[in-house]
C-alpha atoms as a PDB file:
ATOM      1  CA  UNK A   1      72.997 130.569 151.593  1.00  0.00           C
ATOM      2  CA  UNK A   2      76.749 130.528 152.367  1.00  0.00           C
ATOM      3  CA  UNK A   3      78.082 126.551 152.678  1.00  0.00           C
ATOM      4  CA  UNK A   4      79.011 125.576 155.306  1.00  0.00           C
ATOM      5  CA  UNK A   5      83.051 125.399 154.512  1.00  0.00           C
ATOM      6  CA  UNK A   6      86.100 127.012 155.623  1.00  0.00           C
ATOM      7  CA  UNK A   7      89.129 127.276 152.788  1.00  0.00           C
ATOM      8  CA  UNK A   8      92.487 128.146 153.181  1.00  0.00           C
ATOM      9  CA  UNK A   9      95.698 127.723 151.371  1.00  0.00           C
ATOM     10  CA  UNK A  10      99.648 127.955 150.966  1.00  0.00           C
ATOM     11  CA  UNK A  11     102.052 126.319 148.548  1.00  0.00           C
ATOM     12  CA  UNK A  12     102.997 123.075 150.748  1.00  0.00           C
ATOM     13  CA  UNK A  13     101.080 120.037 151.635  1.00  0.00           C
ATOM     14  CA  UNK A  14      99.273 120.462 154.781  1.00  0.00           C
ATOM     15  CA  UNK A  15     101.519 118.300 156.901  1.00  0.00           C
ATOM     16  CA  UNK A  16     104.469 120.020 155.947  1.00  0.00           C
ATOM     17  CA  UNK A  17     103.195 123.489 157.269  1.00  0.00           C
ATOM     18  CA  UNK A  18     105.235 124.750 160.170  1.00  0.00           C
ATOM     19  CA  UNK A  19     103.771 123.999 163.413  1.00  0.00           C
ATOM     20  CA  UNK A  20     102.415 127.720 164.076  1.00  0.00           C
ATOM     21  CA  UNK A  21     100.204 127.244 161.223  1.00  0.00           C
ATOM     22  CA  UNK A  22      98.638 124.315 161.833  1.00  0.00           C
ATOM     23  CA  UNK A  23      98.044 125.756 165.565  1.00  0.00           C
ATOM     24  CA  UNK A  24      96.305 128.551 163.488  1.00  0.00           C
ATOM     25  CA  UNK A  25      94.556 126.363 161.159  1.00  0.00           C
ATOM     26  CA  UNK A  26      93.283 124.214 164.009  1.00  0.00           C
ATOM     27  CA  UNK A  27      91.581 127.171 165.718  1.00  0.00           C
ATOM     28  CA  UNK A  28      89.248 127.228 163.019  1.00  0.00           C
ATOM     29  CA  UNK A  29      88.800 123.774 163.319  1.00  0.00           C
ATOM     30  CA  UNK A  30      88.066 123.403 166.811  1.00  0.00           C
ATOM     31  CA  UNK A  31      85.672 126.599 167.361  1.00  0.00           C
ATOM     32  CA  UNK A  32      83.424 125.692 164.336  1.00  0.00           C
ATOM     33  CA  UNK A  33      82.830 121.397 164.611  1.00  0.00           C
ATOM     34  CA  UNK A  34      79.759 121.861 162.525  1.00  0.00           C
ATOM     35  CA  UNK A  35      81.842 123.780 159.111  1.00  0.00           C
ATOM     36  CA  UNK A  36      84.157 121.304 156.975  1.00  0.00           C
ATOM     37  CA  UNK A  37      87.594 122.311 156.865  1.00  0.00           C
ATOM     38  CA  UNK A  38      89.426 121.957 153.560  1.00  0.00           C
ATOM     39  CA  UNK A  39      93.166 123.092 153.145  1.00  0.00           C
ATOM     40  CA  UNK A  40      94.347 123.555 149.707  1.00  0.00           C
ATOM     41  CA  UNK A  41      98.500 123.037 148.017  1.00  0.00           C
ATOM     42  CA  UNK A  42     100.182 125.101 145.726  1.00  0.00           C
ATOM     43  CA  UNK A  43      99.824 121.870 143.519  1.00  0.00           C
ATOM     44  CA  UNK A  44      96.017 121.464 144.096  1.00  0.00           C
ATOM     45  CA  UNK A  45      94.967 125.331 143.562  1.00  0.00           C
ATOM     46  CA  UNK A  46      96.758 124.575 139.587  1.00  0.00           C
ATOM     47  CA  UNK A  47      94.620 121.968 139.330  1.00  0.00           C
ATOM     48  CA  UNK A  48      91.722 122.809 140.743  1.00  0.00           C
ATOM     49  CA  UNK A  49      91.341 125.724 138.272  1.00  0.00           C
ATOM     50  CA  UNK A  50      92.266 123.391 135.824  1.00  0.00           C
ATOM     51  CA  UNK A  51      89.511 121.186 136.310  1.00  0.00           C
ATOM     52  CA  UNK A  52      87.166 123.056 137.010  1.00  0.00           C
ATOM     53  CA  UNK A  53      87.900 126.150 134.421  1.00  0.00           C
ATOM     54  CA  UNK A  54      88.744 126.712 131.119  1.00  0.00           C
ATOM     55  CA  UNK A  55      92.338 126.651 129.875  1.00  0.00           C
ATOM     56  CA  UNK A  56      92.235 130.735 129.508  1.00  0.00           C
ATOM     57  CA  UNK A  57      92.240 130.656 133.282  1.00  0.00           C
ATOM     58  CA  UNK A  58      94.910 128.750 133.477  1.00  0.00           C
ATOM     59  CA  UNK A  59      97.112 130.844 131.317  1.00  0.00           C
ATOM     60  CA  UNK A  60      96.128 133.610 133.520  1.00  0.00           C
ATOM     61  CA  UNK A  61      96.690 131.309 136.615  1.00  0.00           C
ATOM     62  CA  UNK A  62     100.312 130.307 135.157  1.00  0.00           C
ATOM     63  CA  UNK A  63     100.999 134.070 133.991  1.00  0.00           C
ATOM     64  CA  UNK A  64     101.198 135.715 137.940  1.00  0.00           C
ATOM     65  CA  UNK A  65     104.594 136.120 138.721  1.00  0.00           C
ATOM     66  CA  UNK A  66     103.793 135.614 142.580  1.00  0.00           C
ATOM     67  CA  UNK A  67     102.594 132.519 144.219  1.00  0.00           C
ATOM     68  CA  UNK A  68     100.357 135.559 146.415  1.00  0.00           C
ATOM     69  CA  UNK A  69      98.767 136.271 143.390  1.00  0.00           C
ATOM     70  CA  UNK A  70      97.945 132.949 142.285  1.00  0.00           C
ATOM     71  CA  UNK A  71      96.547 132.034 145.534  1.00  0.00           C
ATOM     72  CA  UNK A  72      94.339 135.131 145.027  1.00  0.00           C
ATOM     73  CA  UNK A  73      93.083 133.996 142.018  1.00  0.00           C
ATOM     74  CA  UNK A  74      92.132 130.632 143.588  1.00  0.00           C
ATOM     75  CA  UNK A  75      90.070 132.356 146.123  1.00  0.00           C
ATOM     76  CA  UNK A  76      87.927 133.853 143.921  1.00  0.00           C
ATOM     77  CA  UNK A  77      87.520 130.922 141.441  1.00  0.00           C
ATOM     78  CA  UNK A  78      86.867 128.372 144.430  1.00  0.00           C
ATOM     79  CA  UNK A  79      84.753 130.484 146.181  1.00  0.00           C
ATOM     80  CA  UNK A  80      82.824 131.143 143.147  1.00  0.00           C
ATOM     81  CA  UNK A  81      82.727 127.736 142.230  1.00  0.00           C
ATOM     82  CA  UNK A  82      82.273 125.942 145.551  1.00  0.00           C
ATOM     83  CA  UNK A  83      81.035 128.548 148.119  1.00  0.00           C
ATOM     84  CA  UNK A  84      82.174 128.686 151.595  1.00  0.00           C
ATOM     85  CA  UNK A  85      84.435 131.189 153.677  1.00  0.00           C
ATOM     86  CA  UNK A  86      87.976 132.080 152.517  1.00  0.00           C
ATOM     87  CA  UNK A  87      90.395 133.132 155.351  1.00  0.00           C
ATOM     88  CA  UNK A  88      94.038 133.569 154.867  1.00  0.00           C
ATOM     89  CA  UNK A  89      96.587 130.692 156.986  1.00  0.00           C
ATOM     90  CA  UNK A  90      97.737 133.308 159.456  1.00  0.00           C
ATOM     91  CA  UNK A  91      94.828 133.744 161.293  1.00  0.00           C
ATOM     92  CA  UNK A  92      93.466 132.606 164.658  1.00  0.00           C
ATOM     93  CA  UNK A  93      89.860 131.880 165.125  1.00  0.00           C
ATOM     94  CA  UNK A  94      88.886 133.705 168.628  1.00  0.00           C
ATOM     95  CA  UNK A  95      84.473 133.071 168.381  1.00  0.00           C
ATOM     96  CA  UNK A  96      83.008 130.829 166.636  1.00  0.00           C
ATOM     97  CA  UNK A  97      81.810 131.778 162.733  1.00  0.00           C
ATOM     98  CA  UNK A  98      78.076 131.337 163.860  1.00  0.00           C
ATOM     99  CA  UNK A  99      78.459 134.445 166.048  1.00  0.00           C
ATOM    100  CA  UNK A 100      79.552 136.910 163.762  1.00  0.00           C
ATOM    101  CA  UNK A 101      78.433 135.335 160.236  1.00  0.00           C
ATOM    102  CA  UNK A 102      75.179 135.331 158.588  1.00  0.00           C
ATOM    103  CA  UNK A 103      75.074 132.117 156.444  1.00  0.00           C
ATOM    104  CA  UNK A 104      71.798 133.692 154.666  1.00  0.00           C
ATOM    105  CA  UNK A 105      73.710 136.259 153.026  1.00  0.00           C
ATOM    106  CA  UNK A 106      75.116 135.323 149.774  1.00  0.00           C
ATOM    107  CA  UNK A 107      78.528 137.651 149.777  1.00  0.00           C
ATOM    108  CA  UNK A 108      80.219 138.860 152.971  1.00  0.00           C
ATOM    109  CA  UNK A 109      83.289 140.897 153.176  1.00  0.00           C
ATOM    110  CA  UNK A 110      84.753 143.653 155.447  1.00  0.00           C
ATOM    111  CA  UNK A 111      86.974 146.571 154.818  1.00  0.00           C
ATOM    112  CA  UNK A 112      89.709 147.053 156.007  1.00  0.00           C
ATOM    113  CA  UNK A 113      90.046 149.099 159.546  1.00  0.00           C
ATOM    114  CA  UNK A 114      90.016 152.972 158.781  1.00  0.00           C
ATOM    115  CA  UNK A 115      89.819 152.672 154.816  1.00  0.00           C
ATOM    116  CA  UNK A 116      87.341 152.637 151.898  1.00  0.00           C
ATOM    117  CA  UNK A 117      88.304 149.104 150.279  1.00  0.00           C
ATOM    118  CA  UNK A 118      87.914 145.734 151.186  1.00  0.00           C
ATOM    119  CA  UNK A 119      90.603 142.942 151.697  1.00  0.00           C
ATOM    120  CA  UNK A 120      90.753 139.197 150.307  1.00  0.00           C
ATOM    121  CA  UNK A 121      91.899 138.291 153.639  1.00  0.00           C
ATOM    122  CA  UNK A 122      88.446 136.471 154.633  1.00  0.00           C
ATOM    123  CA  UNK A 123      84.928 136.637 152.888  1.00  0.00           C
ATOM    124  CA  UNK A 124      82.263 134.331 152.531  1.00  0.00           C
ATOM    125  CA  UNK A 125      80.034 133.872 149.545  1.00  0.00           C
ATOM    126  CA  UNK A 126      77.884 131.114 148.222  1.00  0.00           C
ATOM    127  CA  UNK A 127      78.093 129.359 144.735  1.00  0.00           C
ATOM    128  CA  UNK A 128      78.054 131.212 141.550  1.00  0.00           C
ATOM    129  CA  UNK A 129      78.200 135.047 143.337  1.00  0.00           C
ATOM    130  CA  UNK A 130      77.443 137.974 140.893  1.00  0.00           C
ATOM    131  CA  UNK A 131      80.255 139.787 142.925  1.00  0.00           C
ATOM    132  CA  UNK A 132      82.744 137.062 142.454  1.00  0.00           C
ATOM    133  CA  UNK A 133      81.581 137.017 138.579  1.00  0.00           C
ATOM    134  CA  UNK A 134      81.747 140.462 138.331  1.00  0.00           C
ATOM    135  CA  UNK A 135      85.347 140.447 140.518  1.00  0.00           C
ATOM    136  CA  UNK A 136      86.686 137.147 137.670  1.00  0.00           C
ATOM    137  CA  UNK A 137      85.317 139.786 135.002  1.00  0.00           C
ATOM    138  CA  UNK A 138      87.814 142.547 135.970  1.00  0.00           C
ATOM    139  CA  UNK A 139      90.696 140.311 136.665  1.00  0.00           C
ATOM    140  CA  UNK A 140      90.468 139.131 133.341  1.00  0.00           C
ATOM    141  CA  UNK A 141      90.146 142.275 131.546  1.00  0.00           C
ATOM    142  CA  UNK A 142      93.328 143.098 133.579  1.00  0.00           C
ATOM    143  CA  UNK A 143      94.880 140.326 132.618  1.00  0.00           C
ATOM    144  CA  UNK A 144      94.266 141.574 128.866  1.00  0.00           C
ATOM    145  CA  UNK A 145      95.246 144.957 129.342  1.00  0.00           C
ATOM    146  CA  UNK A 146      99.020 143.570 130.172  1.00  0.00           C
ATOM    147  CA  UNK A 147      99.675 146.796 131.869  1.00  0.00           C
ATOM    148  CA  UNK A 148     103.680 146.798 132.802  1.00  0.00           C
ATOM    149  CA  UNK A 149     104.185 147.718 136.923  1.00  0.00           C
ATOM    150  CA  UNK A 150     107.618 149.144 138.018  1.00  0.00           C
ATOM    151  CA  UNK A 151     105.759 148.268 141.553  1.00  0.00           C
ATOM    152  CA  UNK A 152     105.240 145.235 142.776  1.00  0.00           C
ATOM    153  CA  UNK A 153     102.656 146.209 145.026  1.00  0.00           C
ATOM    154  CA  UNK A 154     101.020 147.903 142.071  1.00  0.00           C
ATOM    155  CA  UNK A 155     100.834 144.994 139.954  1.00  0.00           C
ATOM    156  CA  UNK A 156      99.662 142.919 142.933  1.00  0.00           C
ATOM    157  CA  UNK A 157      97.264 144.826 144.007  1.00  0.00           C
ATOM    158  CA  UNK A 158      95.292 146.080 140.585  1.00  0.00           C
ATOM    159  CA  UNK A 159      95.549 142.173 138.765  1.00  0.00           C
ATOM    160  CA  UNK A 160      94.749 140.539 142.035  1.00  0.00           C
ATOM    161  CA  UNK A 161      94.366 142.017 145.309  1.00  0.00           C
ATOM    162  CA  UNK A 162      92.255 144.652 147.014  1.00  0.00           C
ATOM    163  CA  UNK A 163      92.443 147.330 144.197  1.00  0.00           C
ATOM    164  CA  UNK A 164      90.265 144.817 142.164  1.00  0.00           C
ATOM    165  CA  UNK A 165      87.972 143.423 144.312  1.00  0.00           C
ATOM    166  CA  UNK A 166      87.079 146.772 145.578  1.00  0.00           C
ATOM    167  CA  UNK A 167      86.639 148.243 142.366  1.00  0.00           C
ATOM    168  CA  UNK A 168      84.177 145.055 140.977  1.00  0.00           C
ATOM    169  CA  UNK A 169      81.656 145.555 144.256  1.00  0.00           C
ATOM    170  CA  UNK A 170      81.825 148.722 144.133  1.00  0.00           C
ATOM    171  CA  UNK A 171      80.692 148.113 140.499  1.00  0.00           C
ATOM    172  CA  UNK A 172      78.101 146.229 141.058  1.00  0.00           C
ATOM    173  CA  UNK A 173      76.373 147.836 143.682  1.00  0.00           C
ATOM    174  CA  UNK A 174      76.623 151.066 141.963  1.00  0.00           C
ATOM    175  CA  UNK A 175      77.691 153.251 144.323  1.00  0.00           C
ATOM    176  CA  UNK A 176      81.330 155.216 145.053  1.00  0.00           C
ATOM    177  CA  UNK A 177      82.140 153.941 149.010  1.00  0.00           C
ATOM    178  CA  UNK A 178      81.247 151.619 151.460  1.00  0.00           C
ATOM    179  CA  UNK A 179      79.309 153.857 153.515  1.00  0.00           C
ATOM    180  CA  UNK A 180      75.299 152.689 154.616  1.00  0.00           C
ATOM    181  CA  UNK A 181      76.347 150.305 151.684  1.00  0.00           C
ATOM    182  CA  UNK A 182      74.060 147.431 153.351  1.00  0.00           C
ATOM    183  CA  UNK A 183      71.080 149.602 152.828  1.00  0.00           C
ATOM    184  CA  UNK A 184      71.432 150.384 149.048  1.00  0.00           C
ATOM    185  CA  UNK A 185      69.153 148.246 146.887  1.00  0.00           C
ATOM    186  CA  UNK A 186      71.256 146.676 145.354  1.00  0.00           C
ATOM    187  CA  UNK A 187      73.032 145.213 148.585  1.00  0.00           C
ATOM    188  CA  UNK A 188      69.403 144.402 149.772  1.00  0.00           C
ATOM    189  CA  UNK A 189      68.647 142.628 146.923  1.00  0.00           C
ATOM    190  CA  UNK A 190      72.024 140.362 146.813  1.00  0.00           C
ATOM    191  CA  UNK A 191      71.728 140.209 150.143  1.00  0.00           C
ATOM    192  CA  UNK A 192      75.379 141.515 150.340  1.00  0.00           C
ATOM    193  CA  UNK A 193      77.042 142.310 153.492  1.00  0.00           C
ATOM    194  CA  UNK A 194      79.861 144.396 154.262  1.00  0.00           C
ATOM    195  CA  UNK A 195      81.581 145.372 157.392  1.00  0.00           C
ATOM    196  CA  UNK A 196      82.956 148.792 157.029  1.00  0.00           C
ATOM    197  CA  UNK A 197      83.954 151.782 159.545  1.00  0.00           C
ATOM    198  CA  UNK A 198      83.271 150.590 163.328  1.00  0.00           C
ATOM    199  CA  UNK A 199      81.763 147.372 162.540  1.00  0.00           C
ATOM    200  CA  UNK A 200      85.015 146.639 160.467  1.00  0.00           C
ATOM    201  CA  UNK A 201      86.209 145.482 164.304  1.00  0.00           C
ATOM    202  CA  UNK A 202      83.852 143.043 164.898  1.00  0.00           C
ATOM    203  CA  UNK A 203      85.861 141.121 162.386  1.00  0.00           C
ATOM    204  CA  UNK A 204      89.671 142.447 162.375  1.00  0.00           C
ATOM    205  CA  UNK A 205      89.545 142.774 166.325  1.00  0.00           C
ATOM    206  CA  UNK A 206      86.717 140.328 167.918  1.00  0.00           C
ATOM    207  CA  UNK A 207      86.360 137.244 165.249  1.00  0.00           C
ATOM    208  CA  UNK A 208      90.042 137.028 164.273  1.00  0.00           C
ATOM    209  CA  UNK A 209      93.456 137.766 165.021  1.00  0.00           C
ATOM    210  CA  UNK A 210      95.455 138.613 161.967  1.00  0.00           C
ATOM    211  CA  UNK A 211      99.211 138.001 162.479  1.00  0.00           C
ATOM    212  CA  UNK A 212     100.600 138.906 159.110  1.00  0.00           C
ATOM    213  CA  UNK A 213     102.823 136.314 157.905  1.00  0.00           C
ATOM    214  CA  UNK A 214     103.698 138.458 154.861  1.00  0.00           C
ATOM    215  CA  UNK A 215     105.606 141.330 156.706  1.00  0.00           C
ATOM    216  CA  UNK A 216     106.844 139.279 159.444  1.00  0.00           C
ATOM    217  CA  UNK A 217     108.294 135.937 160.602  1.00  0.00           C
ATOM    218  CA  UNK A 218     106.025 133.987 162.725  1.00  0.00           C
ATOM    219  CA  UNK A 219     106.377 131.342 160.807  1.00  0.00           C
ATOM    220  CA  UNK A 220     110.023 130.883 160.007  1.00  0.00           C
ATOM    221  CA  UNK A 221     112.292 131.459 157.403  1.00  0.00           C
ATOM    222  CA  UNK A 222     110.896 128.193 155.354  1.00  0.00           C
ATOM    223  CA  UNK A 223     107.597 130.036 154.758  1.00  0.00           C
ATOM    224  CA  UNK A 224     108.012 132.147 151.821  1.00  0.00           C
ATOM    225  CA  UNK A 225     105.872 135.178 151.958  1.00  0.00           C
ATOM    226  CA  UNK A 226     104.777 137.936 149.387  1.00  0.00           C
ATOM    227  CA  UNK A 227     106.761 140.465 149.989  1.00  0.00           C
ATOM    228  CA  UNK A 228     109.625 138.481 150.022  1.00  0.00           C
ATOM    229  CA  UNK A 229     109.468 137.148 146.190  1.00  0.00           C
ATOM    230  CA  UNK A 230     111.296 138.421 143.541  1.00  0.00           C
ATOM    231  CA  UNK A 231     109.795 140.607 141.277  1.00  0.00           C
ATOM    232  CA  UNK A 232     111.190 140.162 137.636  1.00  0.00           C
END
């Protein structure tokens, strides 16, 4: 069963957020009374994995050359440790989590509208998930590879980001795409859930409003987003 926790994180301490995000955040407060809400620094993501993993994970931690990708790495290893639902900061909550949500499934994600992968953008698993192992497995052996990106966006998103979650639950459940994935065995059996195709909008355009911070400026030119770090 998926605890009953909502995560989310950036690099500054919660009270120095600009106002629009704490507007956001508090959306998620204020539909869901009955879910503890736990916001997460820069500074406490380092130390969280360094508490609570071993000190190879924090050399892969301290090796990202993106605070996005270190906050991706969090996800995974909090979420895995702690359970709960992950949702990125730039988010509004529009119905409550109950309504959409089904706490008895141990991993839920959704894909992302009109393709075949899934997005780190919100998911919800409980404590110790096989496809949150299986996801740390991949990042890892990544990691090890070293591979050298001219892209950014490559080196994001295959050591961090969708490319790599994709790939490990895909993995897992044995199969090549996300179609009538929730009926495979394997799914059954994990009691995985995955919101792909139509039902994709129940999440992207019903349960939340994305307003992506990292391509625009809704939150001012303080906030520091992705695609606006260097890549070196």
């Amino acid at each position: 069963m998926i605890p009953k926790i909502i995560w989310q994180t950036y690099e500054s301490e919660y009270d120095n957020l600009p106002q629009l995000a704490k507007d956001l955040s508090s959306t998620w407060i204020d539909k869901n009374p009955d879910w503890e809400y736990r916001y997460v620094s820069g500074k406490e993501r380092r130390e969280f994995v360094k508490d609570n993993f071993s000190q190879e994970w924090l050399e892969i931690y301290d090796s990202y050359k993106f605070n996005a990708m270190r906050s991706d790495l969090w996800r995974y290893l909090c979420i895995f440790k702690l359970g709960g639902l992950y949702v990125d900061l730039d988010t509004t909550c529009n119905i409550k989590i109950s309504e959409w949500l089904d706490l008895n499934k141990n991993f839920i994600i959704t894909t992302e509208s009109g393709f075949n992968s899934v997005t780190q953008l919100i998911f919800a698993a409980d404590k110790e998930s096989p496809f949150l192992k299986n996801t740390l497995r991949l990042i890892k052996s990544e990691y090890i590879k070293n591979i050298k990106y001219l892209d950014k966006i490559d080196y994001m998103k295959n050591n961090t980001g969708y490319e790599v979650l994709t790939k490990s639950i895909l993995n897992y459940l044995k199969i090549t795409n996300f179609y009538n994935c929730n009926d495979k065995d394997s799914a059954v059996i994990n009691k995985f859930y995955c919101f792909y195709g139509e039902d994709s909008k129940i999440v992207h355009n019903k349960a939340i409003t994305h307003h992506h911070a990292g391509i625009t400026d809704i939150f001012g030119s303080e906030y520091v987003s992705w695609i606006n770090e260097e890549y070196r």
